[in-house]
C-alpha atoms as a PDB file:
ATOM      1  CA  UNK A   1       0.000   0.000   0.000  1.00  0.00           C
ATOM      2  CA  UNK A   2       1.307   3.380  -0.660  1.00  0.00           C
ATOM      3  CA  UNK A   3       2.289   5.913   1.841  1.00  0.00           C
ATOM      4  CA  UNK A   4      -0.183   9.110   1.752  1.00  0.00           C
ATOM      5  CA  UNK A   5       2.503  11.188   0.313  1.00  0.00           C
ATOM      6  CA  UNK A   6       3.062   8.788  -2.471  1.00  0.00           C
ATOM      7  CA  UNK A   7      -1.092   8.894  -2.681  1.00  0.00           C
ATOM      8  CA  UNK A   8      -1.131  12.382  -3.294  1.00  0.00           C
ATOM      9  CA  UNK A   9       1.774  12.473  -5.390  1.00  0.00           C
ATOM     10  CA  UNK A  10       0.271  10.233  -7.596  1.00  0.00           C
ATOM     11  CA  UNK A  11      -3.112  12.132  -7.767  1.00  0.00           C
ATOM     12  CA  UNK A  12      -1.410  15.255  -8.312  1.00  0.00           C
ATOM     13  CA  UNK A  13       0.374  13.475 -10.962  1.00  0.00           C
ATOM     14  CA  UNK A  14      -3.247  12.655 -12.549  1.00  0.00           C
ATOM     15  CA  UNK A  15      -4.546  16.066 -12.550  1.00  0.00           C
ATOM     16  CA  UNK A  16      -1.535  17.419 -13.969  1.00  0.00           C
ATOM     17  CA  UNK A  17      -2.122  14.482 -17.035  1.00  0.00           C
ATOM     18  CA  UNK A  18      -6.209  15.576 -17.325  1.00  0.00           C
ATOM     19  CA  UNK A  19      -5.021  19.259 -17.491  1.00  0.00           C
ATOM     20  CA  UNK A  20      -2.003  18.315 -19.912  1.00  0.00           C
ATOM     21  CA  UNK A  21      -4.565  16.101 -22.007  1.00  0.00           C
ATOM     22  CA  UNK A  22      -6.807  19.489 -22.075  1.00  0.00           C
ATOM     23  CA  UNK A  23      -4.148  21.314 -23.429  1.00  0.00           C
ATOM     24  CA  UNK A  24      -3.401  18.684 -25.977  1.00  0.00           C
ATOM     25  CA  UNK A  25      -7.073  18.455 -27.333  1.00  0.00           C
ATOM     26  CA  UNK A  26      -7.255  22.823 -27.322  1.00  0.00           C
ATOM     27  CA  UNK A  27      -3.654  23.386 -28.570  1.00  0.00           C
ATOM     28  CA  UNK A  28      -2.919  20.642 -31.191  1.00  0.00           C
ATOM     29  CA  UNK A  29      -6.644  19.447 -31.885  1.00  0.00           C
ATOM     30  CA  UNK A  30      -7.997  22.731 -32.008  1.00  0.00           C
ATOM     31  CA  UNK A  31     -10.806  21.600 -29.526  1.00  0.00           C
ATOM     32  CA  UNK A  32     -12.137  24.830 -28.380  1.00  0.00           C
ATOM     33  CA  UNK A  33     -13.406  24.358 -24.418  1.00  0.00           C
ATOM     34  CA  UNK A  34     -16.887  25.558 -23.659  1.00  0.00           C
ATOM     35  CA  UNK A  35     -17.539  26.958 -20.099  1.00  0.00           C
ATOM     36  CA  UNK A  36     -18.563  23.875 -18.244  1.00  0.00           C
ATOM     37  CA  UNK A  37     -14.751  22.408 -19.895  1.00  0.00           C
ATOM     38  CA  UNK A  38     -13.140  25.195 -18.443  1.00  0.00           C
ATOM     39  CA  UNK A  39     -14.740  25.186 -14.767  1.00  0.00           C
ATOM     40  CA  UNK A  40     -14.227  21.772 -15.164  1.00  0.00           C
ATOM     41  CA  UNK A  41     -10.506  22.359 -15.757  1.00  0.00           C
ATOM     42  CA  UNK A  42     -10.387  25.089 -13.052  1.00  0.00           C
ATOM     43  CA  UNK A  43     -11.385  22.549 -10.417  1.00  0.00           C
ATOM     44  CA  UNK A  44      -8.837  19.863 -11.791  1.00  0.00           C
ATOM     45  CA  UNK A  45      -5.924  22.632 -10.942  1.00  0.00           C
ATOM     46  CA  UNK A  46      -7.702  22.589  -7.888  1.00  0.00           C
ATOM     47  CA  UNK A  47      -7.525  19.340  -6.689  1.00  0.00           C
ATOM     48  CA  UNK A  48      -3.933  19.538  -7.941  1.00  0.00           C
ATOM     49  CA  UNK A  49      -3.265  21.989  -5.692  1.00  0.00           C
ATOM     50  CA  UNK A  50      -4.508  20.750  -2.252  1.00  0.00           C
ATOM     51  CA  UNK A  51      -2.612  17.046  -3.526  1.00  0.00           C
ATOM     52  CA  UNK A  52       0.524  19.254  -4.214  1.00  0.00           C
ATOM     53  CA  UNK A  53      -0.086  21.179  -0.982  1.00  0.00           C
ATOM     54  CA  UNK A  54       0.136  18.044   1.113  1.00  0.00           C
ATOM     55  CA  UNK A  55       2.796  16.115  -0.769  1.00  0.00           C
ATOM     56  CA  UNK A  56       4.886  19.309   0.120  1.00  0.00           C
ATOM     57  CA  UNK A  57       3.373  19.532   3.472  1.00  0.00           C
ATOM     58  CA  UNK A  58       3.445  15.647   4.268  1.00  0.00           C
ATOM     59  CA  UNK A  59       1.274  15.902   7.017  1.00  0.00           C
ATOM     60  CA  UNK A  60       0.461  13.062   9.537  1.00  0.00           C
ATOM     61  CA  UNK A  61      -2.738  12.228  11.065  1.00  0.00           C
ATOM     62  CA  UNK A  62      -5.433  14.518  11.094  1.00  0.00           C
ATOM     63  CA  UNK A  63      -3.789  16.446   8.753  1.00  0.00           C
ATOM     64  CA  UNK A  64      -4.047  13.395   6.482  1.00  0.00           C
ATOM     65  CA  UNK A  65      -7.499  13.391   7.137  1.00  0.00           C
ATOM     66  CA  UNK A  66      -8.050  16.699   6.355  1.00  0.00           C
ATOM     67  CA  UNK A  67      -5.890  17.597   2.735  1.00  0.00           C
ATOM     68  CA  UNK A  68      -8.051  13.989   2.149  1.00  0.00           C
ATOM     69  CA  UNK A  69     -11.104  15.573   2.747  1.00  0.00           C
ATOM     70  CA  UNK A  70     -10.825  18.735   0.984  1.00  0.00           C
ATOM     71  CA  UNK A  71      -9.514  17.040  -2.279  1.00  0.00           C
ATOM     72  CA  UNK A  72     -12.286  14.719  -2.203  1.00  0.00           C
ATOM     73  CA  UNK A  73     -14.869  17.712  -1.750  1.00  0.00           C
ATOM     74  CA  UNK A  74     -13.223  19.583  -4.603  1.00  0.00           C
ATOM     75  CA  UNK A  75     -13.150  16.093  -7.035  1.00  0.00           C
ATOM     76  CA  UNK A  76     -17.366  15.414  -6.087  1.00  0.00           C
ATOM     77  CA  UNK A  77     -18.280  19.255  -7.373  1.00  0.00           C
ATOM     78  CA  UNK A  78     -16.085  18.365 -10.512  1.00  0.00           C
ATOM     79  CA  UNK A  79     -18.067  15.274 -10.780  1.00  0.00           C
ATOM     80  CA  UNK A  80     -20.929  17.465 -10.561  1.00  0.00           C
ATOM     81  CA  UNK A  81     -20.464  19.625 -13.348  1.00  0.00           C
ATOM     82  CA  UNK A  82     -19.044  16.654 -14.725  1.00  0.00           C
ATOM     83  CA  UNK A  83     -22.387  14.953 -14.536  1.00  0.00           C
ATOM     84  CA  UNK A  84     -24.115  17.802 -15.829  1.00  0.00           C
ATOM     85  CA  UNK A  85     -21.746  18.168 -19.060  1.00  0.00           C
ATOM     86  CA  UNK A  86     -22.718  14.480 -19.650  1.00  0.00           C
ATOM     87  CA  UNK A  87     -26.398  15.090 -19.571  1.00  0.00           C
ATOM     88  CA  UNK A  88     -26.419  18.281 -21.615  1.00  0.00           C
ATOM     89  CA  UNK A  89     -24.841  16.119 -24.067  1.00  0.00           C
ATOM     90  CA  UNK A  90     -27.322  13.207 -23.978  1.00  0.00           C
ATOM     91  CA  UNK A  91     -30.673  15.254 -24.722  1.00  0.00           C
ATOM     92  CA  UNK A  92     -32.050  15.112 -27.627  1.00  0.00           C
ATOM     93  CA  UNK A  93     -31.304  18.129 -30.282  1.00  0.00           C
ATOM     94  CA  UNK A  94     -34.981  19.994 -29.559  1.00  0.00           C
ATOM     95  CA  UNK A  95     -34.290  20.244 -25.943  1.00  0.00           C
ATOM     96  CA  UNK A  96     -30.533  21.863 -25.945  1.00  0.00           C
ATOM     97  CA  UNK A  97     -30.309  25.158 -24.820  1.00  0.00           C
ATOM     98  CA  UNK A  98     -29.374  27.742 -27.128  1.00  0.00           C
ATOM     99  CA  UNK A  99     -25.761  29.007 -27.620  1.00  0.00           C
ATOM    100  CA  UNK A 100     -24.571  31.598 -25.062  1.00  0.00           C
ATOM    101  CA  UNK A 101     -22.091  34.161 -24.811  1.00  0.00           C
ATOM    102  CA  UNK A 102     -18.409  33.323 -23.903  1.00  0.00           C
ATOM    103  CA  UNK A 103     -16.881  32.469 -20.805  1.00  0.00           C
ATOM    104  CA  UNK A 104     -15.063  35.919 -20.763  1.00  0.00           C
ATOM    105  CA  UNK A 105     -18.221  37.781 -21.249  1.00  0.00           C
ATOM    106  CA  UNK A 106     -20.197  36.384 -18.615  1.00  0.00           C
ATOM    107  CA  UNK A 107     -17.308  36.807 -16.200  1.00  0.00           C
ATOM    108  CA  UNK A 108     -16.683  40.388 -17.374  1.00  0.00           C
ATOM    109  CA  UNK A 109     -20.996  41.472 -17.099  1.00  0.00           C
ATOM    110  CA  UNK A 110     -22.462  39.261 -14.119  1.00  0.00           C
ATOM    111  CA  UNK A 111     -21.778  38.782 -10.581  1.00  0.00           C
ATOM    112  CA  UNK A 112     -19.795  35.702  -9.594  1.00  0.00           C
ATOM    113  CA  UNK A 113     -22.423  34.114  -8.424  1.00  0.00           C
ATOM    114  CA  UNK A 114     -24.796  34.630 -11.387  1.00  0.00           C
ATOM    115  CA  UNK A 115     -21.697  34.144 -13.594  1.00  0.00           C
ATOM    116  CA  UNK A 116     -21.397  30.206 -12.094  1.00  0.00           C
ATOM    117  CA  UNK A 117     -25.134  29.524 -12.381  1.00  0.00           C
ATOM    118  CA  UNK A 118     -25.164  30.888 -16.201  1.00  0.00           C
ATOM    119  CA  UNK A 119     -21.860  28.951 -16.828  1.00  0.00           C
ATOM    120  CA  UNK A 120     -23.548  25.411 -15.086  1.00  0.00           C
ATOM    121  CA  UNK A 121     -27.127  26.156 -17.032  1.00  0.00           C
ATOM    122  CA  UNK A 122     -24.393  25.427 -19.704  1.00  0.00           C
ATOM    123  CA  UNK A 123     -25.359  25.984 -23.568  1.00  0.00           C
ATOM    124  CA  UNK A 124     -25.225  24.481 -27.531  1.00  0.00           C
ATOM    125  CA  UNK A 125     -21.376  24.568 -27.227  1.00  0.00           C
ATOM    126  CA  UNK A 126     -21.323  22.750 -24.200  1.00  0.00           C
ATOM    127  CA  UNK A 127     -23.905  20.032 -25.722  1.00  0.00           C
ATOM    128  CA  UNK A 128     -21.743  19.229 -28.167  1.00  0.00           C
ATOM    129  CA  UNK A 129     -19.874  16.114 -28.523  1.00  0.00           C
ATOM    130  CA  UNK A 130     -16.241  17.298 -30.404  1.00  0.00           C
ATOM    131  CA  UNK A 131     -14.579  13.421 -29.027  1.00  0.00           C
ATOM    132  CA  UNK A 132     -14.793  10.243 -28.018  1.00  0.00           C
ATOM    133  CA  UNK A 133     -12.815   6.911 -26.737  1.00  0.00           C
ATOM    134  CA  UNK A 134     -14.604   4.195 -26.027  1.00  0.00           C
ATOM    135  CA  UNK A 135     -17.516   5.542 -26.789  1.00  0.00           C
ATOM    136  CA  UNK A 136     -17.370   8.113 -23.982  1.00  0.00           C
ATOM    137  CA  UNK A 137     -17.143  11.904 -24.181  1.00  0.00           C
ATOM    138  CA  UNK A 138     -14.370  14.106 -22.851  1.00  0.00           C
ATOM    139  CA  UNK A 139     -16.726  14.703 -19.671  1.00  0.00           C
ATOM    140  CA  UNK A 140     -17.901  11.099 -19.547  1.00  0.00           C
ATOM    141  CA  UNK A 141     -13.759  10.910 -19.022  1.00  0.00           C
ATOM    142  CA  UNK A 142     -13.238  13.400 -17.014  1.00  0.00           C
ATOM    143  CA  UNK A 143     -16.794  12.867 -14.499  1.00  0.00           C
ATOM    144  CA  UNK A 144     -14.750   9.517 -14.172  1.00  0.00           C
ATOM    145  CA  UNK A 145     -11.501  11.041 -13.401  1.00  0.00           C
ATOM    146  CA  UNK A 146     -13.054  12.822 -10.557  1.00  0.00           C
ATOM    147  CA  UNK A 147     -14.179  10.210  -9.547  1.00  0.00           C
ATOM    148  CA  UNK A 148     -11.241   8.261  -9.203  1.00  0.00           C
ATOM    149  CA  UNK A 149      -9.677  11.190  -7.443  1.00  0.00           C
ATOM    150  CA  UNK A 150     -12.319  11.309  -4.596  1.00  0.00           C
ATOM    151  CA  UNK A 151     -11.744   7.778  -3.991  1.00  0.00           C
ATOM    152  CA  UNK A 152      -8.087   8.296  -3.919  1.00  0.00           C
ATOM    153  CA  UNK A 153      -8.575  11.209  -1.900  1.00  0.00           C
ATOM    154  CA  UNK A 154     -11.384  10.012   0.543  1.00  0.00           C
ATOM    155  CA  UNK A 155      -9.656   6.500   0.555  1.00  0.00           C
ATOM    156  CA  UNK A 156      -6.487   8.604   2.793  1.00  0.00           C
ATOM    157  CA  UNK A 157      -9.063  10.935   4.282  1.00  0.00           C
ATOM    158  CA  UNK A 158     -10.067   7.644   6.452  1.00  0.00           C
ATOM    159  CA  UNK A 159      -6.886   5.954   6.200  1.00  0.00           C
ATOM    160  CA  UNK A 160      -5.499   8.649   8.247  1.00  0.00           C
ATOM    161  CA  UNK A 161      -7.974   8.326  11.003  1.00  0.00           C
ATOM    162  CA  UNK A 162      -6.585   5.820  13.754  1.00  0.00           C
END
C-alpha cells in the first residue's frame, strides 16, 4: 500500500495528465473548451493543488485526514459539473439550450455568483460532442476522473484516522 505522500503524489500526478490532455485536445486538436470544460478544468488545478499542498506539506494524522477531505470535496463538485456536461450532451437536439455568450463575457458582465449559475445552465457549445474513446465523451472521461480522485482522496481521508 502506498504511503499518503506517495497517494497524493500520484493524484497530483493525474490532474496534472487531465489538465495536460486538455491542453493537448485545445492546442494541437484545435478543440475549443466551452464553459462547463473550463470550470471543469479550473477545479482539476484545484484538486492539484490541495494534492501538491500536502505532498509538500506531508502531514500526519489529522492532517491526512483533512488535505483527504478537501480534495475529495473539490473532485465530487467536478463530478458534478461533470455529470451535468454528460447530460447536456445526452438530450435530444430539440431540448438543448441555445448558444450563449463566452466564458469571458459572462465573467466580465455578471456577478460571480450569477456568472457560475449561467456557466452550469451550460449551452449548444457545451452540448456538443467534439470526441470520443470508447464511446465516452471528454466529460464522460473526465466525471470519471473525478471520480477516481475522490476515492483516492477520501480512501487517505479515512486511512489517516486511527
Amino acid at each position: 500500500m502506498l504511503s499518503p505522500r506517495s497517494s497524493f503524489l500520484l493524484g497530483f500526478l493525474f490532474c496534472a495528465l487531465m489538465l495536460g490532455t486538455a491542453g493537448y485536445f485545445q492546442l494541437v486538436d484545435h478543440l475549443e473548451p466551452c464553459p462547463l470544460c473550463i470550470l471543469q478544468r479550473v477545479v482539476t488545478l484545484v484538486v492539484g493543488l490541495v494534492l501538491l499542498a500536502a505532498v509538500f506539506h506531508n502531514p500526519q494524522g489529522l492532517g491526512i485526514r483533512l488535505y483527504g477531505l478537501l480534495a475529495g470535496l473539490v473532485a465530487v463538485i467536478g463530478s458534478v459539473i461533470s455529470a451535468r456536461h454528460v447530460w447536456l450532451q445526452s438530450l435530444p437536439a430539440d431540448q438543448v439550450p441555445t448558444c450563449g455568450p463566452g466564458l469571458n463575457f459572462i465573467l466580465d458582465n455578471f456577478p460571480l455568483n450569477e456568472a457560475l449559475n449561467l456557466v452550469m445552465r451550460g449551452s449548444g457549445e457545451c452540448a456538443e460532442v467534439l470526441w470520443t474513446f470508447m464511446g465516452l465523451s471528454i466529460p464522460a472521461w473526465t466525471f470519471i476522473a473525478f471520480i477516481l480522485l475522490a476515492i483516492l482522496s477520501f480512501s487517505q481521508a479515512f486511512r489517516g484516522a486511527k
